[in-house]
PDB file of N, CA and C in Angstrom:
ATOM      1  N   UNK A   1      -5.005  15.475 -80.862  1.00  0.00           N
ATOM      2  CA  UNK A   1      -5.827  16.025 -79.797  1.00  0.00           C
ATOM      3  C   UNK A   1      -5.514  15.294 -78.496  1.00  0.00           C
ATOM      4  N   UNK A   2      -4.881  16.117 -77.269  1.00  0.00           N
ATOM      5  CA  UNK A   2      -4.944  15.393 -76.053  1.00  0.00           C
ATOM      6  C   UNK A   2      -5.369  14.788 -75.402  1.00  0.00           C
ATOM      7  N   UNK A   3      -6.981  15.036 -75.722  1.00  0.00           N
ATOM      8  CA  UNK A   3      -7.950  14.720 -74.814  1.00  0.00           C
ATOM      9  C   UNK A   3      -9.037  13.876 -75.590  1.00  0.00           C
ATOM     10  N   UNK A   4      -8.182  13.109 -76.958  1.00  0.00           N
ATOM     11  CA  UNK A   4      -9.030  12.328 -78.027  1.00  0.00           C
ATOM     12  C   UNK A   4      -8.556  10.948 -76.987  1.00  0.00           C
ATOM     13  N   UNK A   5      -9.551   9.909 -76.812  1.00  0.00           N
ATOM     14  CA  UNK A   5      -9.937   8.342 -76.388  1.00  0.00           C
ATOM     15  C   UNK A   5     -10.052   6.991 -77.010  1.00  0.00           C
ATOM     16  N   UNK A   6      -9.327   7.709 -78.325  1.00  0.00           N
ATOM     17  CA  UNK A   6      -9.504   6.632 -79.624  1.00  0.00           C
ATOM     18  C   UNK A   6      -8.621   6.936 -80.564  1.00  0.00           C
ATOM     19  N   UNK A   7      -8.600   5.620 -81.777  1.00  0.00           N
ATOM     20  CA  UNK A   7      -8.043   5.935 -82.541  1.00  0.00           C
ATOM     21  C   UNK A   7      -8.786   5.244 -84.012  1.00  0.00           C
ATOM     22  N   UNK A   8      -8.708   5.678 -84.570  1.00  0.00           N
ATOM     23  CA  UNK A   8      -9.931   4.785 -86.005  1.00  0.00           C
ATOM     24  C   UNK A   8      -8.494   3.233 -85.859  1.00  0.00           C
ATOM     25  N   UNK A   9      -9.389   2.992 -86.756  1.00  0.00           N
ATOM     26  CA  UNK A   9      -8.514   1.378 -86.935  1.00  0.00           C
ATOM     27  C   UNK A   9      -7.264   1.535 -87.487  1.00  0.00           C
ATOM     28  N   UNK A  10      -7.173   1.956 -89.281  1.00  0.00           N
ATOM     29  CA  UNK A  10      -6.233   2.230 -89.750  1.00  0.00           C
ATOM     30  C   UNK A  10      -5.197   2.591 -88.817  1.00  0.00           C
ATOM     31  N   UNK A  11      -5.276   3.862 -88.236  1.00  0.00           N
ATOM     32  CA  UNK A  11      -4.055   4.629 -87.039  1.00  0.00           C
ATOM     33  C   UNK A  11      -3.596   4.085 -86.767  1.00  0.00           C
ATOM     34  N   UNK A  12      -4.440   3.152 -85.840  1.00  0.00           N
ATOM     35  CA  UNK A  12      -4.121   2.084 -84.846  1.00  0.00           C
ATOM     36  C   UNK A  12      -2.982   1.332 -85.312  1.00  0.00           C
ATOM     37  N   UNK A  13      -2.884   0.991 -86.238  1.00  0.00           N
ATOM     38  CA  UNK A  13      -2.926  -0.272 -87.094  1.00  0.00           C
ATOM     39  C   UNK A  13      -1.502  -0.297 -87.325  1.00  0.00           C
ATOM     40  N   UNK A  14      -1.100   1.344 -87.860  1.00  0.00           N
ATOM     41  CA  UNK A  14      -0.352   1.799 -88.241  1.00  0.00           C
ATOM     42  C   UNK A  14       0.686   2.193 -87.130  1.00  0.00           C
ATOM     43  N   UNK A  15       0.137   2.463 -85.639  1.00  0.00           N
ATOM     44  CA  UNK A  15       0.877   3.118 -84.823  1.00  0.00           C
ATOM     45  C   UNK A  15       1.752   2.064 -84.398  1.00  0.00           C
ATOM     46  N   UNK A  16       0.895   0.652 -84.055  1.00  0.00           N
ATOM     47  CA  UNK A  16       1.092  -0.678 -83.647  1.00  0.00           C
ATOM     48  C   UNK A  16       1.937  -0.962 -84.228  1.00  0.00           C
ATOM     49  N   UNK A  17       1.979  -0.960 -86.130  1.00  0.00           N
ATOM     50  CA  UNK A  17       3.109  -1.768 -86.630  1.00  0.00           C
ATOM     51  C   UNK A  17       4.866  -0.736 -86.393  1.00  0.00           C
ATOM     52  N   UNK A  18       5.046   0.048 -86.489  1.00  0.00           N
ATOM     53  CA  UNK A  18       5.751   1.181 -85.779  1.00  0.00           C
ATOM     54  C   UNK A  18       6.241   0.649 -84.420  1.00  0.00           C
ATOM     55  N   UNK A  19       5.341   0.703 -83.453  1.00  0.00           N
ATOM     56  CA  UNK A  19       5.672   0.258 -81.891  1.00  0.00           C
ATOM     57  C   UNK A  19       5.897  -1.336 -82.121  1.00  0.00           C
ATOM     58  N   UNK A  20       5.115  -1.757 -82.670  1.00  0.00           N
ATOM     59  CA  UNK A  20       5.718  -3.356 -82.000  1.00  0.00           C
ATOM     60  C   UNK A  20       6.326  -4.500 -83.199  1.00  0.00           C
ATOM     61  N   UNK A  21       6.305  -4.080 -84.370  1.00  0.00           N
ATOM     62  CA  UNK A  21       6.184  -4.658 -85.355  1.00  0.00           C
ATOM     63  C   UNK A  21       7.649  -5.598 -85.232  1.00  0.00           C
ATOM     64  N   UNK A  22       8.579  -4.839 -84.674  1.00  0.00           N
ATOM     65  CA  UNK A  22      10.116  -5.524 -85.350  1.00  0.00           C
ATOM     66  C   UNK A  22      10.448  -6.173 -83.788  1.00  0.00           C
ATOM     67  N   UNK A  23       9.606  -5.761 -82.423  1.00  0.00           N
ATOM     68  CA  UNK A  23       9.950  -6.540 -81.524  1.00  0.00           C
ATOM     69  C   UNK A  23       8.929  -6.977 -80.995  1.00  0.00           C
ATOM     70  N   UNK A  24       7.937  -7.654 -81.400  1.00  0.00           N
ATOM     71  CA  UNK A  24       6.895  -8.266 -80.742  1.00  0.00           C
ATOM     72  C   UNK A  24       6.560  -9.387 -81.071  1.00  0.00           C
ATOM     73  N   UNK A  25       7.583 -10.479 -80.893  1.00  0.00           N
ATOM     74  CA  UNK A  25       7.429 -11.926 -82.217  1.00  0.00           C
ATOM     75  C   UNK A  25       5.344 -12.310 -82.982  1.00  0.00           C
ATOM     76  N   UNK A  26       4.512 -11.780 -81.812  1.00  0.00           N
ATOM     77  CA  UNK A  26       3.636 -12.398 -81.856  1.00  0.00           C
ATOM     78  C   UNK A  26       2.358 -11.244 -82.959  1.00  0.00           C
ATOM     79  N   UNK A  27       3.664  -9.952 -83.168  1.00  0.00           N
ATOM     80  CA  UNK A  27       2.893  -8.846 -83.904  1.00  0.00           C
ATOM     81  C   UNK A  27       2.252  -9.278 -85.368  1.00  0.00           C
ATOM     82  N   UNK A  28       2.578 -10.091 -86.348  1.00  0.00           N
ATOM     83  CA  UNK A  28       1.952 -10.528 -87.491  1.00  0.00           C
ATOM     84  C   UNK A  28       0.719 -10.906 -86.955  1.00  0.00           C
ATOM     85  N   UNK A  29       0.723 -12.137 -86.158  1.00  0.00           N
ATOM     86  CA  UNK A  29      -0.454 -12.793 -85.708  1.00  0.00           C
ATOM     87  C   UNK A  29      -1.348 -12.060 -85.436  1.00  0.00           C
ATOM     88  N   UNK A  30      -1.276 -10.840 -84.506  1.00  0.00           N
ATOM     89  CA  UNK A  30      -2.185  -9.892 -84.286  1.00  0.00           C
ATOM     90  C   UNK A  30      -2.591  -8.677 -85.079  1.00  0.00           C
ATOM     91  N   UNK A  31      -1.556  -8.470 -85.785  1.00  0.00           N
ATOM     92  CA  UNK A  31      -1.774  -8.065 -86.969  1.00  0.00           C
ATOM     93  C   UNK A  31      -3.219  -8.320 -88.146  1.00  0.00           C
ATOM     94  N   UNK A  32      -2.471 -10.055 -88.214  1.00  0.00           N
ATOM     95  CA  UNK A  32      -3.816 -10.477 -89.068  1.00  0.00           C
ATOM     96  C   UNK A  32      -4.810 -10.220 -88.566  1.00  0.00           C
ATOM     97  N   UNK A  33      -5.142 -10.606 -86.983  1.00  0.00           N
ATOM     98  CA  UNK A  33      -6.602 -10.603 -86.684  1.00  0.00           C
ATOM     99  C   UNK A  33      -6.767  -9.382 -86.673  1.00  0.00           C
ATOM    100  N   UNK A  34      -6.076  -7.978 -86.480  1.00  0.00           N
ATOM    101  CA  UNK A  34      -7.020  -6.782 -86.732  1.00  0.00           C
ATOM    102  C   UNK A  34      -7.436  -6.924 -88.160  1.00  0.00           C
ATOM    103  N   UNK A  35      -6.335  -7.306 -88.827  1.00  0.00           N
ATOM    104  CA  UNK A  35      -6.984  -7.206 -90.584  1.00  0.00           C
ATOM    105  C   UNK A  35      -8.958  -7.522 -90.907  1.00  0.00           C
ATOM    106  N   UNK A  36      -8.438  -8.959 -90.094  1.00  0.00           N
ATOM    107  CA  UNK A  36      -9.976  -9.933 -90.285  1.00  0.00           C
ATOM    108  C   UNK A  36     -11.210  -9.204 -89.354  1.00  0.00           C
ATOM    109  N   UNK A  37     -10.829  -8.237 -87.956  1.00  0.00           N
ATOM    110  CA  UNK A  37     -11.551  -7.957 -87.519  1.00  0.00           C
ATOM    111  C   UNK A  37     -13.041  -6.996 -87.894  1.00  0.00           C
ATOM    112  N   UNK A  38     -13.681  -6.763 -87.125  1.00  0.00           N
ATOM    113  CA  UNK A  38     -14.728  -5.813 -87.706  1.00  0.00           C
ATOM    114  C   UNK A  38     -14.903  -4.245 -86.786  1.00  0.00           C
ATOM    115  N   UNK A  39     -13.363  -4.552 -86.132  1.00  0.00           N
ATOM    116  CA  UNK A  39     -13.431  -3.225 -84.961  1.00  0.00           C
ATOM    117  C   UNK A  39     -13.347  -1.501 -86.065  1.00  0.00           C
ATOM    118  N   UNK A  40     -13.583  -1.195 -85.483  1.00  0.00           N
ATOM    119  CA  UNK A  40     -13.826   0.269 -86.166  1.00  0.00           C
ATOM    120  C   UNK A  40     -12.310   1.775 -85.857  1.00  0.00           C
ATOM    121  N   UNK A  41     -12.266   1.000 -84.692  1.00  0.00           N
ATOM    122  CA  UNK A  41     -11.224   1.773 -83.740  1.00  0.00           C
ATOM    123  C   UNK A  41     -10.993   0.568 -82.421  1.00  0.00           C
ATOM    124  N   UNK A  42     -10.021   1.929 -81.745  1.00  0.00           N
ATOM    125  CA  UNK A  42      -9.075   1.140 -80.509  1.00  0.00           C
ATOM    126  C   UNK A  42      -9.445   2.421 -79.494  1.00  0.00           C
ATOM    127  N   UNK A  43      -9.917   1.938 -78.605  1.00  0.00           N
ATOM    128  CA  UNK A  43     -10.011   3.207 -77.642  1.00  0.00           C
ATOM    129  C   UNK A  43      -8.748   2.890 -76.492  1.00  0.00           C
ATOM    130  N   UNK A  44      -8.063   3.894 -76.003  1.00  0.00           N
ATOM    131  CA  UNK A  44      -7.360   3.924 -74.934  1.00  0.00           C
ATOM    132  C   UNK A  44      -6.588   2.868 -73.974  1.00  0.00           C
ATOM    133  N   UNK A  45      -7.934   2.008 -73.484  1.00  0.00           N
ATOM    134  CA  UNK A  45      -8.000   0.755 -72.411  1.00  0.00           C
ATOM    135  C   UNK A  45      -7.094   0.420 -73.801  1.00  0.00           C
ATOM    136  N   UNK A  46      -7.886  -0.080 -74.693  1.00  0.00           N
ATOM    137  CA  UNK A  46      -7.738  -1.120 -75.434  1.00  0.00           C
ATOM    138  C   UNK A  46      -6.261  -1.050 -75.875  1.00  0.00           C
ATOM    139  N   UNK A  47      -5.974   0.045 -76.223  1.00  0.00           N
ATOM    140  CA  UNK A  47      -4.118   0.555 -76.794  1.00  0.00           C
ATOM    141  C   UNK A  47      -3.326  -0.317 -75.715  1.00  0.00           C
ATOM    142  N   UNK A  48      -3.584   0.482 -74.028  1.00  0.00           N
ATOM    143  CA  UNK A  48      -3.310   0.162 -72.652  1.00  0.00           C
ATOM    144  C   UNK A  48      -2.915  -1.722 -72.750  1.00  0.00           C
ATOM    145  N   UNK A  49      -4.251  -2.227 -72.917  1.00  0.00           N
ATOM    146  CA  UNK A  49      -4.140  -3.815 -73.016  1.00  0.00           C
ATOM    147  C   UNK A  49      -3.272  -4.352 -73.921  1.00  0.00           C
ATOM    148  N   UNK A  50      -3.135  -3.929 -75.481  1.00  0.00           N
ATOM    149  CA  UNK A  50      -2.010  -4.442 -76.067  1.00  0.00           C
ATOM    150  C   UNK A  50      -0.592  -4.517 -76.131  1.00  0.00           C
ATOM    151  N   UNK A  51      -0.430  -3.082 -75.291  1.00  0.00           N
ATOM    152  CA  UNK A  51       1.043  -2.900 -75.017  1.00  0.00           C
ATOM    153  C   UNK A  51       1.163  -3.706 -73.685  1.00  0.00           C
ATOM    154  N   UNK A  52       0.187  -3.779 -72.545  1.00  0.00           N
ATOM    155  CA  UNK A  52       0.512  -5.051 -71.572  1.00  0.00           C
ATOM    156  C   UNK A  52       0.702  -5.905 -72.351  1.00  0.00           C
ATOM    157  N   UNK A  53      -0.159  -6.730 -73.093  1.00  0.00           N
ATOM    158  CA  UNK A  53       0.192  -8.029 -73.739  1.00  0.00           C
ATOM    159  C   UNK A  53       1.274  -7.914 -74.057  1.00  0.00           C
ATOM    160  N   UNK A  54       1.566  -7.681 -74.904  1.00  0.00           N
ATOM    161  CA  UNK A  54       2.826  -7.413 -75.666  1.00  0.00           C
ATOM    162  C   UNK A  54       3.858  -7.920 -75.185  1.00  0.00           C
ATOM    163  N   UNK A  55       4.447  -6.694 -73.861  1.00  0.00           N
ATOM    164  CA  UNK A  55       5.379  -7.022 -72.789  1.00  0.00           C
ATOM    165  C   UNK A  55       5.176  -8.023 -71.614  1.00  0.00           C
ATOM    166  N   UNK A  56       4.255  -8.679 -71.805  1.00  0.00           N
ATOM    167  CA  UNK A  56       3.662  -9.659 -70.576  1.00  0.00           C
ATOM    168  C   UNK A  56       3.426 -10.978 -70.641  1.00  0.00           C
ATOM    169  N   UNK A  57       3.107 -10.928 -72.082  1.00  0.00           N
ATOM    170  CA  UNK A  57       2.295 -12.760 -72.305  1.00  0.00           C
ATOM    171  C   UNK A  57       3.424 -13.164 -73.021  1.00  0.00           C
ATOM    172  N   UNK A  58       3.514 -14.613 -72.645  1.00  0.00           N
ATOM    173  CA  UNK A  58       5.023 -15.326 -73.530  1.00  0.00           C
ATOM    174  C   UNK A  58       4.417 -15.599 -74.733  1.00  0.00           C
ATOM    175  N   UNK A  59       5.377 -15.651 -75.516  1.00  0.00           N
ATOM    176  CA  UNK A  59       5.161 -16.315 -76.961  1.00  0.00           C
ATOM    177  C   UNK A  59       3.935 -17.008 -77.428  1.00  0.00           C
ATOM    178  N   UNK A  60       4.280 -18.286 -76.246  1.00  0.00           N
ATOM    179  CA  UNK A  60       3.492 -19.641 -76.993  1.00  0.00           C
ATOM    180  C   UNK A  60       2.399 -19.531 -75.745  1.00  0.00           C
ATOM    181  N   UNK A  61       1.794 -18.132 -75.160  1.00  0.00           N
ATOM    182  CA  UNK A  61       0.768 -17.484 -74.258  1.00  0.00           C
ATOM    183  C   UNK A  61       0.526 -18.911 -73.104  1.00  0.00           C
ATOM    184  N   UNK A  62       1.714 -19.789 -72.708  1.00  0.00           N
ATOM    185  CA  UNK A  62       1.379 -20.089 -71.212  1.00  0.00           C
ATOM    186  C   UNK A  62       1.255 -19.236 -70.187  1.00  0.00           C
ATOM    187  N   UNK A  63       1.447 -17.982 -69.983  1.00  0.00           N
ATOM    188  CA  UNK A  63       0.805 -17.568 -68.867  1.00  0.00           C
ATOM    189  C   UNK A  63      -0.467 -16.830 -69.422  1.00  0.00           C
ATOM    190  N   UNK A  64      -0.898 -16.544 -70.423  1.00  0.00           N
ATOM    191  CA  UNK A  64      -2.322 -15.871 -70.696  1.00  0.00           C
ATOM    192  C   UNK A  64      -3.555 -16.344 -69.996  1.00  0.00           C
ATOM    193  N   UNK A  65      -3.700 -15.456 -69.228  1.00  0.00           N
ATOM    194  CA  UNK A  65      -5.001 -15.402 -68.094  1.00  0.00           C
ATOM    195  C   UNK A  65      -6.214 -15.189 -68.530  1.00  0.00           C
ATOM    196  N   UNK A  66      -7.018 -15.976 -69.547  1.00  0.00           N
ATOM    197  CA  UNK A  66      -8.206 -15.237 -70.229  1.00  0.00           C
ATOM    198  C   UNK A  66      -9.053 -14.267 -69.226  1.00  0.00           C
ATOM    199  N   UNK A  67      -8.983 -14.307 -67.836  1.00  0.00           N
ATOM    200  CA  UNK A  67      -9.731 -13.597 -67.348  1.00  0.00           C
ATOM    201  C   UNK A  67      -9.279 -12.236 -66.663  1.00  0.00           C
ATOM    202  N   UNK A  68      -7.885 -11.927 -67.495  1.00  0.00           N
ATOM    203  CA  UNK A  68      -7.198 -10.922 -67.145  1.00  0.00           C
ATOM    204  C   UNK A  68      -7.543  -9.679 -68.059  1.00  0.00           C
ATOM    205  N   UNK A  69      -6.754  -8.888 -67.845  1.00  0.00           N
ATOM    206  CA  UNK A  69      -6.830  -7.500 -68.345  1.00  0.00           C
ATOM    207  C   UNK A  69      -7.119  -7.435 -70.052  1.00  0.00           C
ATOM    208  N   UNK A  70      -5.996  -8.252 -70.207  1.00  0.00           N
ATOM    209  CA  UNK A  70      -5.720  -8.512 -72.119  1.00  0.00           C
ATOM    210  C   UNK A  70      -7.486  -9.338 -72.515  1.00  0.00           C
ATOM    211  N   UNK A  71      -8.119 -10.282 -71.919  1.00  0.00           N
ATOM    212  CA  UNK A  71      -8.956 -11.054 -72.435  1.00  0.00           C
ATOM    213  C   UNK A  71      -9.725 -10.660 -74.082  1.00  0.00           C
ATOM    214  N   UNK A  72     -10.064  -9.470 -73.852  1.00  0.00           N
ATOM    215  CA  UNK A  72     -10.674  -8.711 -75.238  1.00  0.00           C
ATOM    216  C   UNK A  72      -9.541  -8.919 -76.282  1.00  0.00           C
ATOM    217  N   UNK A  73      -8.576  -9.229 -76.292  1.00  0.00           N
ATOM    218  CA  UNK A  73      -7.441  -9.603 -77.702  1.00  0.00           C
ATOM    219  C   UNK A  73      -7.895 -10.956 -78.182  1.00  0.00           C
ATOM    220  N   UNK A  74      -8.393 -11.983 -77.397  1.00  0.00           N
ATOM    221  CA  UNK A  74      -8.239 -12.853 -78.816  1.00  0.00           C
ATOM    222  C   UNK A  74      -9.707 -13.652 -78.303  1.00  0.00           C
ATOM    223  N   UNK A  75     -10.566 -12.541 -77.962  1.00  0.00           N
ATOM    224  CA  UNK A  75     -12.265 -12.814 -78.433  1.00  0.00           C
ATOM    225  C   UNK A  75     -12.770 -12.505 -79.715  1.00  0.00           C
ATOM    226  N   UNK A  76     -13.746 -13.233 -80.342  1.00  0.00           N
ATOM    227  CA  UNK A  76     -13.972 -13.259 -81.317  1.00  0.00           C
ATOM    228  C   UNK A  76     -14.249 -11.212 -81.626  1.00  0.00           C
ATOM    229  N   UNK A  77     -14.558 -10.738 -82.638  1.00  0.00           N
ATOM    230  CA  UNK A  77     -14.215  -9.492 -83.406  1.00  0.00           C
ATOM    231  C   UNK A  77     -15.573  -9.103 -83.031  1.00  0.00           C
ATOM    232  N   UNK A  78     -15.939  -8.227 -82.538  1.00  0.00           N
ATOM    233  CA  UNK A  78     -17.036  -7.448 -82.626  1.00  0.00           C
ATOM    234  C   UNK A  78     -17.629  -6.377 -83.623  1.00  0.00           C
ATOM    235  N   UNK A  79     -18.471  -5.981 -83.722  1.00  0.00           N
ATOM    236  CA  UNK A  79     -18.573  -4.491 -84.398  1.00  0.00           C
ATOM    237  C   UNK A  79     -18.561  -3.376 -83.972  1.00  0.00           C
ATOM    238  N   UNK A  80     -18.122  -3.224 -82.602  1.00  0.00           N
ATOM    239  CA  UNK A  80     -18.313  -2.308 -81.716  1.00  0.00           C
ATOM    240  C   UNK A  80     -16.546  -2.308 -81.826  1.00  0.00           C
ATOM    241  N   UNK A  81     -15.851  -1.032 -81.407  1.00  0.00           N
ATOM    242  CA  UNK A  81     -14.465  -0.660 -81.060  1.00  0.00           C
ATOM    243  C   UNK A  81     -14.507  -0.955 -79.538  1.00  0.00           C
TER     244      UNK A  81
END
């Protein structure tokens, strides 16, 4: 659906390992924490923010700006998507 704003978790999960899995050194790591998380889904922004990260934050995250765009990646897990 074009005009769908989300994606359940699984999808997500699934679309992610596909897109970033074989070039994103830091994709396991984030990986796990969706595993451990309690998110339900990924809405849009949120897709938006990981593919910035992705291509943006170094490895060993010296430039990670907690008060930047990405910040919601490595706050603790909510129950809310």
């Amino acid at each position: 659906d074009k005009d769908q704003r989300s994606l359940d978790m699984d999808t997500a999960k699934s679309m992610l390992a596909l897109l970033l899995g074989r070039t994103w050194p830091l994709f396991p790591v984030f990986q796990q924490f969706l595993e451990q998380s309690k998110y339900k889904g990924m809405n849009k922004d949120q897709w938006y923010n990981v593919l910035e990260f992705s291509r943006t934050i170094n490895t060993d995250l010296s430039n990670y700006d907690e008060d930047g765009a990405c910040e919601w990646i490595l706050q603790q897990p909510h129950n809310e998507a």
